[in-house]
PDB file of N, CA and C in Angstrom:
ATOM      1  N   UNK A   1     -26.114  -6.869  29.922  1.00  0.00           N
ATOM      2  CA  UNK A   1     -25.038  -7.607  29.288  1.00  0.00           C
ATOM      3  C   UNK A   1     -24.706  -7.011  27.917  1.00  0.00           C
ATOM      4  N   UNK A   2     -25.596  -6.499  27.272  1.00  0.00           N
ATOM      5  CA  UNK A   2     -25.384  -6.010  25.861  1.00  0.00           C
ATOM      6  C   UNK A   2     -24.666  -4.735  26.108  1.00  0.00           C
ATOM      7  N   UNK A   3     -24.717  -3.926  26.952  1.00  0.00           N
ATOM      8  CA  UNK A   3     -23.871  -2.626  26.843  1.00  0.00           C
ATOM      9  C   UNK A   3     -22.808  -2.939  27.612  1.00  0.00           C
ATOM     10  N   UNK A   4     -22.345  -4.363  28.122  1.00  0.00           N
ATOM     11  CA  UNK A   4     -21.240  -4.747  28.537  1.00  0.00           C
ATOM     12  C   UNK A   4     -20.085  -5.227  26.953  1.00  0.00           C
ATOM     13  N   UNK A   5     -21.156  -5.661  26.671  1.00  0.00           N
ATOM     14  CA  UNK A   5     -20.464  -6.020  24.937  1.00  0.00           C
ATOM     15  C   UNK A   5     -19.815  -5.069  24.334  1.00  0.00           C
ATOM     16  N   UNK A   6     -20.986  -4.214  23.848  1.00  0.00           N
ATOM     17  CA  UNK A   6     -20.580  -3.000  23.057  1.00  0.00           C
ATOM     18  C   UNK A   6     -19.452  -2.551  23.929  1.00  0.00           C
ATOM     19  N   UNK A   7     -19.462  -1.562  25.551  1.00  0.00           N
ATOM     20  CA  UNK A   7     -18.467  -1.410  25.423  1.00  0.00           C
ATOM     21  C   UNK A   7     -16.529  -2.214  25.415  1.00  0.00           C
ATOM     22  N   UNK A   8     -17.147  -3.384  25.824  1.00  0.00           N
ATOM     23  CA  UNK A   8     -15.654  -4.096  24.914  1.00  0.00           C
ATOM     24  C   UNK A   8     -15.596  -3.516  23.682  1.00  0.00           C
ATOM     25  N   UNK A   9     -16.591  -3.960  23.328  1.00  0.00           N
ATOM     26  CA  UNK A   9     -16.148  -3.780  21.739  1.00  0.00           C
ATOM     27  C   UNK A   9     -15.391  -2.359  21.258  1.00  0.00           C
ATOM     28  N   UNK A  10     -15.871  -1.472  21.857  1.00  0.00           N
ATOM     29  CA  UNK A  10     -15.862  -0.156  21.530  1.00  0.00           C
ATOM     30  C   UNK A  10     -13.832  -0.228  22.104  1.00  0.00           C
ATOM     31  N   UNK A  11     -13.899  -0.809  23.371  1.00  0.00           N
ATOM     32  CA  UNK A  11     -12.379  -0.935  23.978  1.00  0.00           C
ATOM     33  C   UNK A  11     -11.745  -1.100  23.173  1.00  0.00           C
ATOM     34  N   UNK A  12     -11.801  -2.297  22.486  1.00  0.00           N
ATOM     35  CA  UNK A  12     -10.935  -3.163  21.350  1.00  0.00           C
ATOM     36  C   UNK A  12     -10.627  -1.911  20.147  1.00  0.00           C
ATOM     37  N   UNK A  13     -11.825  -2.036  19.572  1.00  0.00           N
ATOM     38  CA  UNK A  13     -11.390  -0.624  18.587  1.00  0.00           C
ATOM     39  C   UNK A  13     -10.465   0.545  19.010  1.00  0.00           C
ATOM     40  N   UNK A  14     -10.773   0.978  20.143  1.00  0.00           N
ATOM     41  CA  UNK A  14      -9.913   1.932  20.396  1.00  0.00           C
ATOM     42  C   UNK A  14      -8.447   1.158  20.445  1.00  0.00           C
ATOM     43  N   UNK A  15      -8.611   0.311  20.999  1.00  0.00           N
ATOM     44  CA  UNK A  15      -7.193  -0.052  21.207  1.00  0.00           C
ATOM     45  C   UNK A  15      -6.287  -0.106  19.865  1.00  0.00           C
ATOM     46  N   UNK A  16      -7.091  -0.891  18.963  1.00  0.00           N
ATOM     47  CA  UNK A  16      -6.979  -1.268  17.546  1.00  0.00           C
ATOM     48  C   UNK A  16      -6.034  -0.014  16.770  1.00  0.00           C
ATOM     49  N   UNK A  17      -6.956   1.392  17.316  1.00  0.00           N
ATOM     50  CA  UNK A  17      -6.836   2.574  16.352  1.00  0.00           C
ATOM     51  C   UNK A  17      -5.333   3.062  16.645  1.00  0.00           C
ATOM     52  N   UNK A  18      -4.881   2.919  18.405  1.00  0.00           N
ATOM     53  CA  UNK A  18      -4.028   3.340  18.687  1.00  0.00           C
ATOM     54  C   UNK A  18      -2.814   3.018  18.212  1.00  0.00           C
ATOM     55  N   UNK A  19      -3.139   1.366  18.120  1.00  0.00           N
ATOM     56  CA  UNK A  19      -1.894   0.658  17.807  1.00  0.00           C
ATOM     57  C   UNK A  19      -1.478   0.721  16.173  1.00  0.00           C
ATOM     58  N   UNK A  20      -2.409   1.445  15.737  1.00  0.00           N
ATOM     59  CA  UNK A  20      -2.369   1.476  14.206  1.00  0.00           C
ATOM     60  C   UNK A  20      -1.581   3.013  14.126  1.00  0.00           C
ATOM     61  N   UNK A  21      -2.094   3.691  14.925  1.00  0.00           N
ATOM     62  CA  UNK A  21      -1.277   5.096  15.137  1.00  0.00           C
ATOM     63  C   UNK A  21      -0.069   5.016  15.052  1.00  0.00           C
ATOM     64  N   UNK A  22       0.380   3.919  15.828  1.00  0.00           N
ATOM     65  CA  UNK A  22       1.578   3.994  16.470  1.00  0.00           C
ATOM     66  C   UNK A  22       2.577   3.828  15.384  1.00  0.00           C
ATOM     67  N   UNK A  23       2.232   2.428  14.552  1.00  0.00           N
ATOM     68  CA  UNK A  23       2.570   2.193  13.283  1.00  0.00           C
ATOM     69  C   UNK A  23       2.912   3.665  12.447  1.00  0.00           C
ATOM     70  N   UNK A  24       1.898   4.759  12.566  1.00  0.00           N
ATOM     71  CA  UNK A  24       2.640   5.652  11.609  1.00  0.00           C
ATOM     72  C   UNK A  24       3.962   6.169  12.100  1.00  0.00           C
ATOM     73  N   UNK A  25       3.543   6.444  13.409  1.00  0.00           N
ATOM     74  CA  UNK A  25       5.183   7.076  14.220  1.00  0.00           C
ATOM     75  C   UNK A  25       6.260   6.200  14.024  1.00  0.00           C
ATOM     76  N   UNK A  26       6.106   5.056  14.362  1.00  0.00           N
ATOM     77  CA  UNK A  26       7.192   4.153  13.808  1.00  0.00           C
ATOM     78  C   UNK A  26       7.904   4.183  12.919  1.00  0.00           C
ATOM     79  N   UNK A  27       6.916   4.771  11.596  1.00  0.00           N
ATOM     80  CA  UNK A  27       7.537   4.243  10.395  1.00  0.00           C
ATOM     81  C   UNK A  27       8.186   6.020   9.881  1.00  0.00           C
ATOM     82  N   UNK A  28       7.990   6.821  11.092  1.00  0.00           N
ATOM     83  CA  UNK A  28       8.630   8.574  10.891  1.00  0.00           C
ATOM     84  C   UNK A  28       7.535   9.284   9.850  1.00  0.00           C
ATOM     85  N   UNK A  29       5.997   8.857   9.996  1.00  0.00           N
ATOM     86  CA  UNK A  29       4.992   9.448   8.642  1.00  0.00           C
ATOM     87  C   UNK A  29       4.424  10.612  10.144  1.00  0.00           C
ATOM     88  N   UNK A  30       4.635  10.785  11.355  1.00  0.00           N
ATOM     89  CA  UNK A  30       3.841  11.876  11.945  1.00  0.00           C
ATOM     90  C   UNK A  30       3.510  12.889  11.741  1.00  0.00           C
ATOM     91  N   UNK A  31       4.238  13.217  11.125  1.00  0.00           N
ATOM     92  CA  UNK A  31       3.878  14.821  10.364  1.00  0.00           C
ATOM     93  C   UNK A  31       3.153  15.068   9.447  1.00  0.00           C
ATOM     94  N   UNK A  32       3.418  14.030   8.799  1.00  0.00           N
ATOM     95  CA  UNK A  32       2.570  14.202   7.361  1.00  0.00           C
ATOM     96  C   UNK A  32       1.191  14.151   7.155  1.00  0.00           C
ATOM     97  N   UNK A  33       0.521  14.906   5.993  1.00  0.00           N
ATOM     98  CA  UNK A  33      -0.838  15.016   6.135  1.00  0.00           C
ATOM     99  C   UNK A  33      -1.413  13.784   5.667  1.00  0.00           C
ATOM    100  N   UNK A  34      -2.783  13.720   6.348  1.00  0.00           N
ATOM    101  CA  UNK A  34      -3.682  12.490   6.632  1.00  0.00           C
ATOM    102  C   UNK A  34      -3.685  11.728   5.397  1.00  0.00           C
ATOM    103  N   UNK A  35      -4.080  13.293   4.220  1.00  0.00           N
ATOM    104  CA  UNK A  35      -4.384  12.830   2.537  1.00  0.00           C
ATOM    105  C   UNK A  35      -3.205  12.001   2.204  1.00  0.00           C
ATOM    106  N   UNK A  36      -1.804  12.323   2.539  1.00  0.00           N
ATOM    107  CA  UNK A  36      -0.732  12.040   1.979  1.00  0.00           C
ATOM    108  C   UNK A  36      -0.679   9.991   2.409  1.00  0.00           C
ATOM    109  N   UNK A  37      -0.834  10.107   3.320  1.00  0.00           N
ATOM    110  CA  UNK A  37      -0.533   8.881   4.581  1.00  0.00           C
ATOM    111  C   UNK A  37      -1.711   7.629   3.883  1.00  0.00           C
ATOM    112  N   UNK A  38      -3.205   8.383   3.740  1.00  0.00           N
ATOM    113  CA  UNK A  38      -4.019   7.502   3.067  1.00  0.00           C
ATOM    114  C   UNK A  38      -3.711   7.127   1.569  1.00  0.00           C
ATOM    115  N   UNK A  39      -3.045   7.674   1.282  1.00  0.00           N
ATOM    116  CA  UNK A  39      -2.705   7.834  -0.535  1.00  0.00           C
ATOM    117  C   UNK A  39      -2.087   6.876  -0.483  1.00  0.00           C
ATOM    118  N   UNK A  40      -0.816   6.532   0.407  1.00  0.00           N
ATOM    119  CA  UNK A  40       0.493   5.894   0.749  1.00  0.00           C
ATOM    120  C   UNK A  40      -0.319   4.317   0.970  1.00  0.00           C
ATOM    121  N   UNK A  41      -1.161   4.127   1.877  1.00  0.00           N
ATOM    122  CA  UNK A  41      -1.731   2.865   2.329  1.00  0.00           C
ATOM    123  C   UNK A  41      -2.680   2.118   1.391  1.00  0.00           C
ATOM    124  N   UNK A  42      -3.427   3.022   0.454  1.00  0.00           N
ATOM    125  CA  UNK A  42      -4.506   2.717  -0.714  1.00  0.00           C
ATOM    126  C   UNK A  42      -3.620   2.218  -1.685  1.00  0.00           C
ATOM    127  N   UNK A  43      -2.640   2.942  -2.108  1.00  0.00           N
ATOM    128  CA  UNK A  43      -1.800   2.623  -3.078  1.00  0.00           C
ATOM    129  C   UNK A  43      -1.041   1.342  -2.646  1.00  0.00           C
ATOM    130  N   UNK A  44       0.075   1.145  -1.517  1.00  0.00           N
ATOM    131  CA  UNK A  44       0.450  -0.068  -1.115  1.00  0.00           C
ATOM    132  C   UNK A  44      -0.685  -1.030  -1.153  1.00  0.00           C
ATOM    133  N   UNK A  45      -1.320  -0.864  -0.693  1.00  0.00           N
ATOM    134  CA  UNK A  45      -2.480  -1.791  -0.806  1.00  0.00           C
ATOM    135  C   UNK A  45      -3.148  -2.389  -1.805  1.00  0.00           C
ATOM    136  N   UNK A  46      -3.125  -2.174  -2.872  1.00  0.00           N
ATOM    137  CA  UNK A  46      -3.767  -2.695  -4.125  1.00  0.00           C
ATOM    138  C   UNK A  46      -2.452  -2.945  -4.754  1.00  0.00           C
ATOM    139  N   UNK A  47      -1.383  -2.746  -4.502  1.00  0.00           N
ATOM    140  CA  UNK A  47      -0.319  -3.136  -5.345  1.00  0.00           C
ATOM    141  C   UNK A  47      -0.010  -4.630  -4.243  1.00  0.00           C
ATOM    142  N   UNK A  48       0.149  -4.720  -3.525  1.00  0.00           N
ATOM    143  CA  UNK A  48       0.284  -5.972  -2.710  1.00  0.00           C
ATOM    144  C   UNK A  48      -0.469  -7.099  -2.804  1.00  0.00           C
ATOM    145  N   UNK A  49      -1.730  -7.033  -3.085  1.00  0.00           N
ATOM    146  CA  UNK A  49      -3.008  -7.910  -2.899  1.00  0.00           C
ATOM    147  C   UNK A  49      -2.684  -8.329  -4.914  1.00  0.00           C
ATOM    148  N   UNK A  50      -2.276  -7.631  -5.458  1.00  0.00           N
ATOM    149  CA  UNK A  50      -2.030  -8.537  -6.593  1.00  0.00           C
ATOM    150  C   UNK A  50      -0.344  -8.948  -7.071  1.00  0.00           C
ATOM    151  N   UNK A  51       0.172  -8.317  -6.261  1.00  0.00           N
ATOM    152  CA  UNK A  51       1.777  -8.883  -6.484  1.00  0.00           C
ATOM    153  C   UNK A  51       2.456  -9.505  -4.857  1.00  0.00           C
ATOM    154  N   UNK A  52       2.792 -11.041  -5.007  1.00  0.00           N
ATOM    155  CA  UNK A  52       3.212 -11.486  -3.753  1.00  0.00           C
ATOM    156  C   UNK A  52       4.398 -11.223  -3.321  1.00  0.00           C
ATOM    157  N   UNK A  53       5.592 -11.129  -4.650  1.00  0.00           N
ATOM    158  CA  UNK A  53       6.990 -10.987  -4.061  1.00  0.00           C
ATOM    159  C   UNK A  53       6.665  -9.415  -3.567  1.00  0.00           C
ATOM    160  N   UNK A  54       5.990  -8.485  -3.918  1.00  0.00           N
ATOM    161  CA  UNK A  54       5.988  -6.991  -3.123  1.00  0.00           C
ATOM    162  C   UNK A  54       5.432  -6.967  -1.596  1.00  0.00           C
ATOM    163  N   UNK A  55       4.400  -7.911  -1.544  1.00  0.00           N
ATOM    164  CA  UNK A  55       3.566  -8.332  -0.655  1.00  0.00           C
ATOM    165  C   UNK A  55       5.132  -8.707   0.967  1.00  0.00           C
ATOM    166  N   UNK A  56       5.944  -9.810   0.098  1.00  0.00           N
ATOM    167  CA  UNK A  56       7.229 -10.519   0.632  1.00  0.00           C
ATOM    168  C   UNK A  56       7.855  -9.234   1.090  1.00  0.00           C
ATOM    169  N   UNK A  57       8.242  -8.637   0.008  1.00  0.00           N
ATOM    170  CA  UNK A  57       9.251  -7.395   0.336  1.00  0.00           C
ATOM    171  C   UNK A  57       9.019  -6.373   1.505  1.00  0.00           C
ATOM    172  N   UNK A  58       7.696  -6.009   1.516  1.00  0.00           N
ATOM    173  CA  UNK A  58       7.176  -4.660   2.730  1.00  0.00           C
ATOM    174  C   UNK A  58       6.783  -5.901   3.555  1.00  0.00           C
ATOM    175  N   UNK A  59       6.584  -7.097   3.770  1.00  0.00           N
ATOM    176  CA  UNK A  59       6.535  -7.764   5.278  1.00  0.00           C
ATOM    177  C   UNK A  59       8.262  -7.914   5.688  1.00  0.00           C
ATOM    178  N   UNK A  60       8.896  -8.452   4.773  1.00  0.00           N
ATOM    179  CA  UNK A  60      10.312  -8.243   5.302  1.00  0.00           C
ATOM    180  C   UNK A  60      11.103  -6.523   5.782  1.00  0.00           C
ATOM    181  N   UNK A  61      10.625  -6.020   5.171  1.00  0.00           N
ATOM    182  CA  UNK A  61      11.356  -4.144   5.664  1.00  0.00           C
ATOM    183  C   UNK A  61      10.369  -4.204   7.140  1.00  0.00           C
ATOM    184  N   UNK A  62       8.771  -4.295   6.896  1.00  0.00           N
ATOM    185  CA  UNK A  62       8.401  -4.364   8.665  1.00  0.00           C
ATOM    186  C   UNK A  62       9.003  -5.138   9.537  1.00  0.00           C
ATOM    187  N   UNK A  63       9.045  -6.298   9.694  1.00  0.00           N
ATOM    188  CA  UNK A  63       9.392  -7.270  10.134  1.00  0.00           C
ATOM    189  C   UNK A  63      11.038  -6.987  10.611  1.00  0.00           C
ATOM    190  N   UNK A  64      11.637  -6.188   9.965  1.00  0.00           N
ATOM    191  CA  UNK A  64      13.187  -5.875  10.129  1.00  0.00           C
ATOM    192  C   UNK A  64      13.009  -4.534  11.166  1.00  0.00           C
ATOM    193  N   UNK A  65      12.004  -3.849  10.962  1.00  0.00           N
ATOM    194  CA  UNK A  65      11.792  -2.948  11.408  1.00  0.00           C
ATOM    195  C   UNK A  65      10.899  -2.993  13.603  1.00  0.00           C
ATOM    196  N   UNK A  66      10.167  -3.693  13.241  1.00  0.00           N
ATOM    197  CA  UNK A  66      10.226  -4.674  14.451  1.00  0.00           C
ATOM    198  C   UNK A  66      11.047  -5.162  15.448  1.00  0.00           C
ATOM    199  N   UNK A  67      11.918  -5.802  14.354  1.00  0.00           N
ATOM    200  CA  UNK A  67      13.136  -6.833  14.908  1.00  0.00           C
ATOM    201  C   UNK A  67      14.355  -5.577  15.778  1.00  0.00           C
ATOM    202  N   UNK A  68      14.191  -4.271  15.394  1.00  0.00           N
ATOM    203  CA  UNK A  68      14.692  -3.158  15.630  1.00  0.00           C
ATOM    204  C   UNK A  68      14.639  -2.417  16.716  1.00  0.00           C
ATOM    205  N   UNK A  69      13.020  -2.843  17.106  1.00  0.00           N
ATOM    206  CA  UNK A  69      12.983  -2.105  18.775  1.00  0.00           C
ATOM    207  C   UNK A  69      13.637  -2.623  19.597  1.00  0.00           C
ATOM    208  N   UNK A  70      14.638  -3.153  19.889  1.00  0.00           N
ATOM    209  CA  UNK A  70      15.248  -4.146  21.205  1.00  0.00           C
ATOM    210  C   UNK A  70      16.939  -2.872  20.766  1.00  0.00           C
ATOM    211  N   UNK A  71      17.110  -2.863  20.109  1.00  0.00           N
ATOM    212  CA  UNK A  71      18.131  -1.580  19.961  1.00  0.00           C
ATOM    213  C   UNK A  71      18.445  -0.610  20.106  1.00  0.00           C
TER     214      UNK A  71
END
C-alpha cells in the first residue's frame, strides 16, 4: 500500500509540474532562459505577498487571460 501512495503522489507532482509548464507557454515565456523566468516569479512574488491591489491586478490580467482560451 505504501508504494501505492508514493506513486500517486509522485503522479500528482508530475501532473502539478506540467500544468505549471504550461502556464509558461501560455503566458509566450518558452523561450526564455530558466534564470530569466525564475527572476520573473521570485520577484512577482515578494512584491504581491506585500502589496494586495498588485496581488488584484496580475489575478485580473490571468484571469482575463484564461477567460481567453474559448477564442
Amino acid at each position: 500500500m505504501r508504494r501505492s501512495t508514493s506513486s500517486e503522489a509522485r503522479k500528482k507532482d508530475t501532473r502539478e509540474k506540467i500544468e505549471l509548464g504550461g502556464l509558461i507557454v501560455k503566458a509566450g515565456l518558452r523561450y526564455e532562459k530558466r534564470a530569466l523566468l525564475l527572476g520573473l516569479l521570485i520577484d512577482a512574488g515578494s512584491r504581491f505577498r506585500v502589496d494586495e491591489p498588485e496581488r488584484a491586478r496580475l489575478s485580473a490580467i490571468g484571469t482575463d487571460a484564461f477567460g481567453n482560451d474559448s477564442k
